[in-house]
C-alpha atoms as a PDB file:
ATOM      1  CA  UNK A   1      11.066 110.792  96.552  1.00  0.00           C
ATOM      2  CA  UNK A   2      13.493 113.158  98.110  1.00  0.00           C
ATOM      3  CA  UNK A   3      12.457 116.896 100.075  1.00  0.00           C
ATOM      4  CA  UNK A   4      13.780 118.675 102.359  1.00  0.00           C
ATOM      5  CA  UNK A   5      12.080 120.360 105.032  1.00  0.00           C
ATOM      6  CA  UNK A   6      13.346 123.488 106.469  1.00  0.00           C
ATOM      7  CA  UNK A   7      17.153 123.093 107.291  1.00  0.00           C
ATOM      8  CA  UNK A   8      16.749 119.935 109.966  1.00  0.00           C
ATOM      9  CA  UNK A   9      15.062 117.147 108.387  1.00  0.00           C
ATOM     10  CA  UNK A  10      15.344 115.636 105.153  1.00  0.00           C
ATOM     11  CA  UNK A  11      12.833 112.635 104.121  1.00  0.00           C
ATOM     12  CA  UNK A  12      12.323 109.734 101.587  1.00  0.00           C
ATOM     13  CA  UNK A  13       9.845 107.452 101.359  1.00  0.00           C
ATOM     14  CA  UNK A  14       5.822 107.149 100.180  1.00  0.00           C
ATOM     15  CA  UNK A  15       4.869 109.607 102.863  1.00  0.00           C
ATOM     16  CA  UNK A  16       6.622 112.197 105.334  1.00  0.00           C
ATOM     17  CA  UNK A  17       5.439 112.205 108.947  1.00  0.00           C
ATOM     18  CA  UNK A  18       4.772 115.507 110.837  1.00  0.00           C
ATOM     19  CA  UNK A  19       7.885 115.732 112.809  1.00  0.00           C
ATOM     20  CA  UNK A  20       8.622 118.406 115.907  1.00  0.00           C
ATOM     21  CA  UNK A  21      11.912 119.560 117.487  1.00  0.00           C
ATOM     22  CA  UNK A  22      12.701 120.842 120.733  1.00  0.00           C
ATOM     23  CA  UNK A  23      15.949 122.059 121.964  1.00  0.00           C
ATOM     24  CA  UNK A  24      15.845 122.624 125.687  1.00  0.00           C
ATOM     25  CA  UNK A  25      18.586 123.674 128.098  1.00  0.00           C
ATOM     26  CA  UNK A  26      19.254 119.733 128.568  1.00  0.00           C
ATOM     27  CA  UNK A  27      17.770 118.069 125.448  1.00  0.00           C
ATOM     28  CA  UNK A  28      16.383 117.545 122.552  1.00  0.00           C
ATOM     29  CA  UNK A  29      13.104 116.450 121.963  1.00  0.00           C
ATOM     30  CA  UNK A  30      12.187 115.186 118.809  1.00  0.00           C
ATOM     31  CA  UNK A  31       8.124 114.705 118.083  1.00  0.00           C
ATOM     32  CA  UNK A  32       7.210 112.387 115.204  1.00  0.00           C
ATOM     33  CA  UNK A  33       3.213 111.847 114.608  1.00  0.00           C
ATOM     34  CA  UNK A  34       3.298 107.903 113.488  1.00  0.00           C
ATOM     35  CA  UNK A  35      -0.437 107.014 113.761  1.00  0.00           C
ATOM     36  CA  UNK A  36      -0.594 103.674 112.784  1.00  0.00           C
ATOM     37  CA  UNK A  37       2.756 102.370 112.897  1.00  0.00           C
ATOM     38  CA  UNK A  38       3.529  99.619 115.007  1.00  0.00           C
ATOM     39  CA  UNK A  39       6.815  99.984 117.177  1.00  0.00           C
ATOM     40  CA  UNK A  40       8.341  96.946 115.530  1.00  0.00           C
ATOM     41  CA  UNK A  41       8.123  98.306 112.416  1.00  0.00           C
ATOM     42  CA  UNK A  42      10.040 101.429 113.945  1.00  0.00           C
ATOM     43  CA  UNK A  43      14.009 102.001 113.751  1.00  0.00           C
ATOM     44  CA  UNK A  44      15.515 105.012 115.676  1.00  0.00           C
ATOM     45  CA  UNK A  45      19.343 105.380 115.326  1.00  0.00           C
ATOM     46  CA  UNK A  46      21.649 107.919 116.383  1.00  0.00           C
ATOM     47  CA  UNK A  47      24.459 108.439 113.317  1.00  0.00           C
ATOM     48  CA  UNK A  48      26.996 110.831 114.023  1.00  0.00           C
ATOM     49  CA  UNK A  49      24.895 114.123 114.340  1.00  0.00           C
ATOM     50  CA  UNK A  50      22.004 112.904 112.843  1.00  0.00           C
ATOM     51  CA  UNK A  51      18.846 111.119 114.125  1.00  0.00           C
ATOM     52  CA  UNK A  52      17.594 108.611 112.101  1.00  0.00           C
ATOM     53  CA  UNK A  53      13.943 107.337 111.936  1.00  0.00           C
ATOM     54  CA  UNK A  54      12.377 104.864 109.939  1.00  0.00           C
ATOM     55  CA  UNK A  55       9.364 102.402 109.553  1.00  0.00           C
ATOM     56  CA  UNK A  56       6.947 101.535 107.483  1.00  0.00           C
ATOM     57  CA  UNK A  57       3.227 101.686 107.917  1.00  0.00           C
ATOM     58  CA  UNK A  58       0.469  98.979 106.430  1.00  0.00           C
ATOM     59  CA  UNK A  59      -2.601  99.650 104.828  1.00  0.00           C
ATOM     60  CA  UNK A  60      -5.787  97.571 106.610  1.00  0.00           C
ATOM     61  CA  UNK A  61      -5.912  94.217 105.131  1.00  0.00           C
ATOM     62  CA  UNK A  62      -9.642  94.312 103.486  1.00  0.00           C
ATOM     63  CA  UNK A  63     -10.367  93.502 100.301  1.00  0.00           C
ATOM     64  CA  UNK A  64     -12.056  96.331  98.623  1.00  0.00           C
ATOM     65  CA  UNK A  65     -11.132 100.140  99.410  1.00  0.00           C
ATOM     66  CA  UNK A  66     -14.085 102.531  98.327  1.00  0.00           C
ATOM     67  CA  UNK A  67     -11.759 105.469  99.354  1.00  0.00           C
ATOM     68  CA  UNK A  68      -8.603 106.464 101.043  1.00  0.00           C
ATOM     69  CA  UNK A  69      -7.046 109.651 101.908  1.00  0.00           C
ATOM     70  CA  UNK A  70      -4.362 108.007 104.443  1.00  0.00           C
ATOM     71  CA  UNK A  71      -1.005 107.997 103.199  1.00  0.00           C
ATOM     72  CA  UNK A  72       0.762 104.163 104.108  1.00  0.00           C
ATOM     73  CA  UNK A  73       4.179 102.699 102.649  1.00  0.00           C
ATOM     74  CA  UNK A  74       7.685 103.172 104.271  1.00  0.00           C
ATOM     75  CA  UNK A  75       9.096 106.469 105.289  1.00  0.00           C
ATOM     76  CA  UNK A  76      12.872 107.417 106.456  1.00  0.00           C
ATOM     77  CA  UNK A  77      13.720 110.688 108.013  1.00  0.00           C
ATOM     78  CA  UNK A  78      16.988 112.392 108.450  1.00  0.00           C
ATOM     79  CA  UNK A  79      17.070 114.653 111.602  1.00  0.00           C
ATOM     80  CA  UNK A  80      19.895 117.219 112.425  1.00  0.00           C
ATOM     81  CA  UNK A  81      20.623 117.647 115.736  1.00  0.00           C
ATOM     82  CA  UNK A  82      22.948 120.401 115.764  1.00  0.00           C
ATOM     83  CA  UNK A  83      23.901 119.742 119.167  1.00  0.00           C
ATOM     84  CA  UNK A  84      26.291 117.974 121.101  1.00  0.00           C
ATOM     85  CA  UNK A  85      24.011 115.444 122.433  1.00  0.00           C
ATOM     86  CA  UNK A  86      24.885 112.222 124.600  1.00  0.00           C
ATOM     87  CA  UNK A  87      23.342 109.279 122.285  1.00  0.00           C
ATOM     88  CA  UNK A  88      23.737 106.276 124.356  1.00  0.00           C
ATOM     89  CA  UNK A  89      21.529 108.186 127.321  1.00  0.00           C
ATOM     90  CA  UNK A  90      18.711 108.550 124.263  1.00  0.00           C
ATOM     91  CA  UNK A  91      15.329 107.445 125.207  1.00  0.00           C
ATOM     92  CA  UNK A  92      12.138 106.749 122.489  1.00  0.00           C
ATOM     93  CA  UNK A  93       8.525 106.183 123.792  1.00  0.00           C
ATOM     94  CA  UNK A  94       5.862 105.249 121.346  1.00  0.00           C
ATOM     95  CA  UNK A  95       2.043 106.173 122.954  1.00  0.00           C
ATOM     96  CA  UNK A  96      -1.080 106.522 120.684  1.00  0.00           C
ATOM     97  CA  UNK A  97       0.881 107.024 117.449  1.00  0.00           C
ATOM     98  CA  UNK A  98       3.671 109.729 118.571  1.00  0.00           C
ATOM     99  CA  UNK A  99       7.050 108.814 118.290  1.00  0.00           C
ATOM    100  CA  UNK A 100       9.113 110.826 121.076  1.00  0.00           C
ATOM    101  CA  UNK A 101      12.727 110.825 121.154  1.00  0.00           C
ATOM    102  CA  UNK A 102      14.712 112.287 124.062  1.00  0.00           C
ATOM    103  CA  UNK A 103      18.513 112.596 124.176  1.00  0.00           C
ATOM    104  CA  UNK A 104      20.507 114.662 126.626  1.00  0.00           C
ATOM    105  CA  UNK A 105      22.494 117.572 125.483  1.00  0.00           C
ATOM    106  CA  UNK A 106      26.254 117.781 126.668  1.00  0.00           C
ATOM    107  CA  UNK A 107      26.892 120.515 129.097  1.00  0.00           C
ATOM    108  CA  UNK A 108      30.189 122.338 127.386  1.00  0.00           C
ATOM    109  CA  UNK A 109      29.883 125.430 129.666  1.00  0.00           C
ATOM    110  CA  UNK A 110      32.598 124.978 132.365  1.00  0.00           C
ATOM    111  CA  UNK A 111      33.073 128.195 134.562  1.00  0.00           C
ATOM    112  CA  UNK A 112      36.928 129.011 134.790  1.00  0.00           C
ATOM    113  CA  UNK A 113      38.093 130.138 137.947  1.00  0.00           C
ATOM    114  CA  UNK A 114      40.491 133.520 137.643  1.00  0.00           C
ATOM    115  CA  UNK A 115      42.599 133.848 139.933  1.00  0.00           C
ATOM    116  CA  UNK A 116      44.566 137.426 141.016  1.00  0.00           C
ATOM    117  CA  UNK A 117      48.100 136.978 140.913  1.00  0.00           C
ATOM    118  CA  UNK A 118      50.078 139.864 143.327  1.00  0.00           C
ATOM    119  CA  UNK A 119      52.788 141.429 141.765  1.00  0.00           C
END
């Protein structure tokens, strides 16, 4: 299964996590709520202008399930950056199941000094 949501992500997979995105002065900050997925079954990847994110979360090995409303299987998400960003500075924390990606925008404002020429 493919959707698209808004214009910056785009995800397949048995379940779409909630994502967030940040653009600060300096970087972007990407927010992914992974609650139950364990880091090694993470991959983040910068490709081109795109962050990639994928992993796959287990149901509970038990051997009877009365109910379930949790959603478990593997998901990959397509971010667009839009940015120029720096991707080998990029740094990913993982702390009570959310995902945080930070990567440093490039600074492309350079002042341009004018100087007065005398006729």
């Amino acid at each position: 299964m493919k959707e698209k949501i808004r214009d910056f992500v785009q995800a397949w997979g048995s379940w779409t996590p909630p994502v967030d995105i940040m653009m600060g002065p300096e970087r972007v900050r990407v927010i992914v709520e992974v609650p139950g997925v364990d880091s090694s079954s993470l991959e983040v990847r910068v490709e081109g202008d795109n962050l990639i994110v994928e992993g796959r979360k287990l149901p509970p090995m038990v051997k009877r399930v009365l109910h379930t409303e949790r959603e478990y299987g593997d998901f990959f998400l397509v971010i667009k950056l839009n940015e120029d960003v720096t991707p080998s500075s990029a740094r990913a924390s993982l702390r009570q199941g959310v995902l945080e990606v930070e990567i440093p925008r490039v600074n492309r404002k350079i002042k341009i000094h004018v100087e007065e020429e005398n006729e």
